[in-house]
Protein backbone atom coordinates (compact mmCIF):
# COMPACT_ATOMS: atom_id res chain seq x y z
CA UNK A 1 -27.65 52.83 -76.33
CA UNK A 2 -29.96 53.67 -73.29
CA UNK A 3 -33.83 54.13 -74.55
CA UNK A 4 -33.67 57.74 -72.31
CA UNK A 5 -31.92 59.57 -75.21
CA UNK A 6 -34.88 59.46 -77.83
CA UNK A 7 -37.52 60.77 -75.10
CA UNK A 8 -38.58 63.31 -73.29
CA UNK A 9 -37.76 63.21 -69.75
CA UNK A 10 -41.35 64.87 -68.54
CA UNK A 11 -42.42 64.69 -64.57
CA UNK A 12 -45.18 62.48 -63.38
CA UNK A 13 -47.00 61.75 -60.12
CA UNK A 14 -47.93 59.00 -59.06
CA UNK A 15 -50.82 57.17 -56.88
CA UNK A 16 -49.20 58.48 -53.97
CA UNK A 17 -48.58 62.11 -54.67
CA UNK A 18 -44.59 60.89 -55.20
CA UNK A 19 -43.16 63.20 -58.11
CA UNK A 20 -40.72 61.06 -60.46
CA UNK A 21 -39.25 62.04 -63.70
CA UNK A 22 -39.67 59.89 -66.94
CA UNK A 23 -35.92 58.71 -67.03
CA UNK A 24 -35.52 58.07 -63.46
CA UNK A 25 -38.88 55.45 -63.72
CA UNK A 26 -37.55 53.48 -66.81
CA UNK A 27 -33.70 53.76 -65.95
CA UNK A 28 -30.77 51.10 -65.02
CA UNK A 29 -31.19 47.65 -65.97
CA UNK A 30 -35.25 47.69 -65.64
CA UNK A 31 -37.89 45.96 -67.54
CA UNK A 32 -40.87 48.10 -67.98
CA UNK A 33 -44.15 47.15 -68.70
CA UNK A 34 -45.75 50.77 -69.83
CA UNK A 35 -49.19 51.00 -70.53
CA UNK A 36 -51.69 53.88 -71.13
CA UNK A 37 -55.33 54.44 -70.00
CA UNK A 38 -57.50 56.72 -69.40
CA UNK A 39 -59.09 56.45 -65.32
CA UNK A 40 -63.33 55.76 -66.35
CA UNK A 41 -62.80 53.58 -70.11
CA UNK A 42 -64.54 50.66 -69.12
CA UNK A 43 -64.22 49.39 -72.93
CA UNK A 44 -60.62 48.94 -72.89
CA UNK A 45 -58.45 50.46 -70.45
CA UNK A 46 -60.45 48.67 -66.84
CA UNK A 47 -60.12 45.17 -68.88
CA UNK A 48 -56.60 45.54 -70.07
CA UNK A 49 -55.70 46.87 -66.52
CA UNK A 50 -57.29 43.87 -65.28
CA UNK A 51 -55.31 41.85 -67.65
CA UNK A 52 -52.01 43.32 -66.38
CA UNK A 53 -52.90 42.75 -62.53
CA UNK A 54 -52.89 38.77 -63.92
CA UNK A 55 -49.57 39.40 -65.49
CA UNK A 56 -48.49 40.56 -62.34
CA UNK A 57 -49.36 37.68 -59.96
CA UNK A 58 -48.82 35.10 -62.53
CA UNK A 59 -45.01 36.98 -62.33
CA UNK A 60 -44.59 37.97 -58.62
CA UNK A 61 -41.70 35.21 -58.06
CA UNK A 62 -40.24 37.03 -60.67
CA UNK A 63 -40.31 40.45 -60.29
CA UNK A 64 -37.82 41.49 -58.34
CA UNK A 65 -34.99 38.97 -59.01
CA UNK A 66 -35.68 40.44 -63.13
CA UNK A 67 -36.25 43.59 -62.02
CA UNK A 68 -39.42 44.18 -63.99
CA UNK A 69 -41.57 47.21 -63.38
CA UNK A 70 -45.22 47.83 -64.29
CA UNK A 71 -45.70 51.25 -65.52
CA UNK A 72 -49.28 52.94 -65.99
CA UNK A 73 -49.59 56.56 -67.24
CA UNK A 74 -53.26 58.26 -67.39
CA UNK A 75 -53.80 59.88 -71.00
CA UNK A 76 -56.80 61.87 -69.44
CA UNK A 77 -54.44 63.71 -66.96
CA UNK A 78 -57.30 66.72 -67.95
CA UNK A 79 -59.60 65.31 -65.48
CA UNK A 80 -57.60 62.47 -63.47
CA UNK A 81 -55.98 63.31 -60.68
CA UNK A 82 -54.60 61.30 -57.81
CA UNK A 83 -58.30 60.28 -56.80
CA UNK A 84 -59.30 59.28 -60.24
CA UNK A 85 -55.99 57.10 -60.58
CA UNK A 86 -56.99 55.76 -56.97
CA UNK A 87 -60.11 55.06 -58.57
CA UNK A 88 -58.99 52.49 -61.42
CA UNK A 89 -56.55 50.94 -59.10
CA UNK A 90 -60.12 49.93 -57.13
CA UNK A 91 -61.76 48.57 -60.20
CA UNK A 92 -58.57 46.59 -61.62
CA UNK A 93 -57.80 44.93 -58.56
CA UNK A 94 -54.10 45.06 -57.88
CA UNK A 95 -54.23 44.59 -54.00
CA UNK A 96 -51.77 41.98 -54.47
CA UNK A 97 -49.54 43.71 -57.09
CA UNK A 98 -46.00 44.48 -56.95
CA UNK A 99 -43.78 46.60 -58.41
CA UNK A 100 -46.24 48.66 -60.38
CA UNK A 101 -46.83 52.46 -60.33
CA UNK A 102 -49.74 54.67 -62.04
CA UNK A 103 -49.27 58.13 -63.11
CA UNK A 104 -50.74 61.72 -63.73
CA UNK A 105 -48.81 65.00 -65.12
CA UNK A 106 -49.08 67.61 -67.72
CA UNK A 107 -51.25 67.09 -70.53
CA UNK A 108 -49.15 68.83 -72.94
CA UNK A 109 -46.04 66.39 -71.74
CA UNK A 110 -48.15 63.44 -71.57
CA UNK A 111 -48.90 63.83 -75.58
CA UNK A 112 -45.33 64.82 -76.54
CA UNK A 113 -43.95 61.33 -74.26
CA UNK A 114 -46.89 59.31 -76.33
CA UNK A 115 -46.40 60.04 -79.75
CA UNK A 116 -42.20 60.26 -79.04
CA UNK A 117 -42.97 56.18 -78.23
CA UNK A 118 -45.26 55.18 -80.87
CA UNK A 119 -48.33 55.07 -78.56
CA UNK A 120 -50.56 56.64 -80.61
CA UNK A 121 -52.55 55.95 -84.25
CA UNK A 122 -51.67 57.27 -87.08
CA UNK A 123 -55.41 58.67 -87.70
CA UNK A 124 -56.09 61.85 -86.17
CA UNK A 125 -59.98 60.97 -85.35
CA UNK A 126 -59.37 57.60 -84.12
CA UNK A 127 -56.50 58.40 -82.07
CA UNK A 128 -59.29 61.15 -80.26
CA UNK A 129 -62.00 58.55 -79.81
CA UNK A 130 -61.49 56.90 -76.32
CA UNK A 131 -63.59 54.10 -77.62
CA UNK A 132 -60.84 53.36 -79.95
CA UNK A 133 -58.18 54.07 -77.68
CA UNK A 134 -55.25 51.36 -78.98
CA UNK A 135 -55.11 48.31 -75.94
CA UNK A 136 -51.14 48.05 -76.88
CA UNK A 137 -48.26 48.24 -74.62
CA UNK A 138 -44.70 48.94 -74.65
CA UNK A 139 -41.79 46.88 -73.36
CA UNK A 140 -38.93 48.24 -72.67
CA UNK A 141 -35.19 46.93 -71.88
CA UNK A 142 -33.09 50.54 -70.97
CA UNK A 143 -29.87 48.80 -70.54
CA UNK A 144 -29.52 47.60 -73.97
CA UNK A 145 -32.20 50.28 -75.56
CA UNK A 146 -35.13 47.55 -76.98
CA UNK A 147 -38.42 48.41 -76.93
CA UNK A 148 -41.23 46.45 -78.25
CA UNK A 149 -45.10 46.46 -78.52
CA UNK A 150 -47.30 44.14 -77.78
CA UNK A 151 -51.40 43.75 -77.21
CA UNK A 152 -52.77 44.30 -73.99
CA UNK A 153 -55.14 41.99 -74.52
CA UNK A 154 -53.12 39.17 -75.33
CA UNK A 155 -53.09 35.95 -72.70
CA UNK A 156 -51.19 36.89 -69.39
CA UNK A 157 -48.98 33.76 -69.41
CA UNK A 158 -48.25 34.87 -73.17
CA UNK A 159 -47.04 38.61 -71.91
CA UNK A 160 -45.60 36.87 -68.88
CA UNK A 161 -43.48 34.90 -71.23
CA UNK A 162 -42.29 37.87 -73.37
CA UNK A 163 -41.47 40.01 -70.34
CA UNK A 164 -39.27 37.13 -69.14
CA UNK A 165 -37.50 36.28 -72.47
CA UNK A 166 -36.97 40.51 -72.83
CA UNK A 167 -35.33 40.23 -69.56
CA UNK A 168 -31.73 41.26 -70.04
CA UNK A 169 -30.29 37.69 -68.66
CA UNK A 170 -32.68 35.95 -71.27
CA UNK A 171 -32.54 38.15 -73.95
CA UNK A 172 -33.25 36.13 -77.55
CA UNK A 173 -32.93 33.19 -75.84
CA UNK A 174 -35.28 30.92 -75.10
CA UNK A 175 -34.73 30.82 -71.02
CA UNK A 176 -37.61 32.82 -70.55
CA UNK A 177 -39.93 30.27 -71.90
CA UNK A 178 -38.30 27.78 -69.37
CA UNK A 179 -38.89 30.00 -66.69
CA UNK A 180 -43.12 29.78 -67.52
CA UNK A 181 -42.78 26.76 -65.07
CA UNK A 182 -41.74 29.00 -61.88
CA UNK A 183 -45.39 31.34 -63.05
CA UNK A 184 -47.59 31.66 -59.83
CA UNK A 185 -50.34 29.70 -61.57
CA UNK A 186 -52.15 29.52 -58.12
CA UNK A 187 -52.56 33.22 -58.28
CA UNK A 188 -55.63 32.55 -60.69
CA UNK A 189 -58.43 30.33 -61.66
CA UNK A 190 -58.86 29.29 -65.06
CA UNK A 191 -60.82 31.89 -66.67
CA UNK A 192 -58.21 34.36 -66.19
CA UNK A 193 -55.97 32.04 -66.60
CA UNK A 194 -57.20 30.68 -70.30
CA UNK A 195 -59.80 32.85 -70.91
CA UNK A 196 -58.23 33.97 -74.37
CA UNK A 197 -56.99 30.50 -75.17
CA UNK A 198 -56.89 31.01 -78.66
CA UNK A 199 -53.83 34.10 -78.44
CA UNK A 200 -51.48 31.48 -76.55
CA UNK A 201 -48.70 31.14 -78.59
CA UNK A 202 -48.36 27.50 -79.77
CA UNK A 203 -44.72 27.35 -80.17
CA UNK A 204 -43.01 29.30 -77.65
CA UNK A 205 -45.70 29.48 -75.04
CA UNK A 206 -47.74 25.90 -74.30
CA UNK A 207 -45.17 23.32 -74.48
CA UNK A 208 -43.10 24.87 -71.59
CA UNK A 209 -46.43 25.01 -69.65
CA UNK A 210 -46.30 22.69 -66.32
CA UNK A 211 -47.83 19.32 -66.75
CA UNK A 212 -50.90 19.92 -64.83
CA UNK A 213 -51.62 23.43 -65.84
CA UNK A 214 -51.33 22.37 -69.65
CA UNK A 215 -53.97 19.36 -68.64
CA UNK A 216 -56.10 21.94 -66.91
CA UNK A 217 -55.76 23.91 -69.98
CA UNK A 218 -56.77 21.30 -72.30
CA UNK A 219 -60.30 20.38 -69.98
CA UNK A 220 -60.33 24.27 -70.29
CA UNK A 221 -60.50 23.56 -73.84
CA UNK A 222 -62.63 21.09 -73.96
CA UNK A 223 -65.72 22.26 -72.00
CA UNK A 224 -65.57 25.98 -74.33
CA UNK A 225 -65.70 23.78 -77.24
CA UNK A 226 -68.60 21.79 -75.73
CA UNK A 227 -70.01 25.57 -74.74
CA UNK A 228 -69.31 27.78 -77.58
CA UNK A 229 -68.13 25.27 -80.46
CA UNK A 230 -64.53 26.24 -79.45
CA UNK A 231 -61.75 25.17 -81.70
CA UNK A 232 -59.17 23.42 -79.24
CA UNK A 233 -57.14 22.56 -83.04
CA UNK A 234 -54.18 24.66 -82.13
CA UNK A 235 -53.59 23.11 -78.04
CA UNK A 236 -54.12 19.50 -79.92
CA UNK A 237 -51.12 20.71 -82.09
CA UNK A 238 -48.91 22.04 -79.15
CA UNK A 239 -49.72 18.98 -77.19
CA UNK A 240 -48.06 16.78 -80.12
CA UNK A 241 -45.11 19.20 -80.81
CA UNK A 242 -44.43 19.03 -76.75
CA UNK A 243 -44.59 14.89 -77.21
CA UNK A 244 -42.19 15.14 -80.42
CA UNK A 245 -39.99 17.21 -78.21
CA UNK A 246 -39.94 15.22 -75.49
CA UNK A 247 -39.08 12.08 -77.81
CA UNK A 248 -36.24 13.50 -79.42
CA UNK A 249 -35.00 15.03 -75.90
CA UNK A 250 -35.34 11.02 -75.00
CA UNK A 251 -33.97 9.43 -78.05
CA UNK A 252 -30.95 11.73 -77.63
CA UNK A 253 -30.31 11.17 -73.93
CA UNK A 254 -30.64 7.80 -75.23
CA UNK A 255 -27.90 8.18 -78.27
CA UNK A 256 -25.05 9.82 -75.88
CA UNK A 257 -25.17 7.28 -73.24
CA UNK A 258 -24.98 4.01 -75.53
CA UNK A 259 -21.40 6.32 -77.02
CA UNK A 260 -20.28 5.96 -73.65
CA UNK A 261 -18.74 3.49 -73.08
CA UNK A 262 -18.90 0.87 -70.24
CA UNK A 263 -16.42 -1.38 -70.37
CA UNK A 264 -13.90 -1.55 -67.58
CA UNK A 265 -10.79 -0.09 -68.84
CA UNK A 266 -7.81 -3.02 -69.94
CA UNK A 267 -5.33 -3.07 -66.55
């Protein structure tokens, strides 16, 4: 069931004074990355918009063979207007961003579309406060109606990752974590690369890491331990799962080609 029929279909502009309705942004087989901001938050929205621009390069081999789509739309839409959104391009640095799009509209619509998708707390006051403003985003799959949430300040290879598995082609499956290899590492240097090591998810994320960016993780590690007392614990036990993994993959390559067998065949 398509994800259009349980929301409003409200107009937006975007950066560029283009007018697009709600439905027509998020529909046919598109992965959307929606988040919400408001234009002059420097406490969450400008480092959470920064995070995304990462998420971005780290995926631009990606995005347009999955067909993923970045989505921001201004809560403040009051005050910000086309300069304003202009303005927090500037300070998040998406220069070399693809595929991404930043919106103002009505108010009133802007309100009804956020609490219709869960974007919003439950607690009147804190839900006012833009100091409180909730980081979280919303993925969304339109040809098979999934959404999801997920933190906006979590890791960009970790959002990378769950934007490729919620790809329709590698839906549930764990393709998208085998895809982390293809990631335009290069794009970054390692603080925005690791800089919230600790959110990396040890199971699905770091052992499908390439070799050298999971060693330049680990130094990573390593010197914010020596800096900060950093806890490297959980990359220690990621490194070992990847080794068991790579044993067994060995040991069973092993197993099948000893059942085959090499004799020549009796004339």
């Amino acid at each position: 069931m398509s994800y259009n029929n349980h929301i409003p279909n409200i107009k937006l502009i975007n950066q560029n004074n283009d007018c697009h309705h709600f439905h027509d942004i998020i529909s046919g087989n598109k992965i959307i990355l929606l988040s919400m901001f408001y234009c002059y938050c420097d406490v969450k929205c400008i480092p959470v918009g920064k995070n995304l621009s990462r998420v971005n390069k780290l995926l631009s081999p990606f995005l347009k063979n999955e067909d993923i789509h970045f989505v921001s739309i201004t809560l403040d839409s009051k005050n910000d207007n086309i300069d304003d959104l202009n303005y927090y391009i500037n300070k998040v640095d998406i220069k070399d961003c693809d595929n991404w799009n930043f919106y103002t509209g009505s108010f009133d619509d802007i309100e009804f579309l956020r609490h219709r998708i869960c974007m919003n707390d439950d607690n009147l006051e804190i839900d006012k406060d833009i100091s409180q403003h909730n980081p979280n985003l919303l993925l969304i799959n339109n040809k098979i109606g999934q959404v999801r949430h997920i933190n906006g300040f979590e890791n960009p290879i970790n959002i990378a990752r769950r934007l490729l598995q919620f790809s329709t082609n590698h839906f549930s499956r764990q393709d998208g974590c085998f895809l982390l290899k293809d990631l335009n590492y290069d794009s970054l240097v390692d603080d925005e690369l690791f800089e919230n090591i600790l959110s990396i998810n040890t199971r699905y994320t770091i052992p499908y890491l390439r070799k050298d960016i999971l060693l330049r993780f680990e130094n990573y590690s390593r010197i914010e331990k020596d800096k900060n007392g950093f806890n490297y614990k959980p990359l220690e036990t990621a490194r070992n799962r990847l080794n068991n993994y790579n044993n067994n993959n060995d040991n069973n390559n092993l197993v099948q080609n000893k059942s085959k067998c090499c004799c020549p065949k009796k004339s």
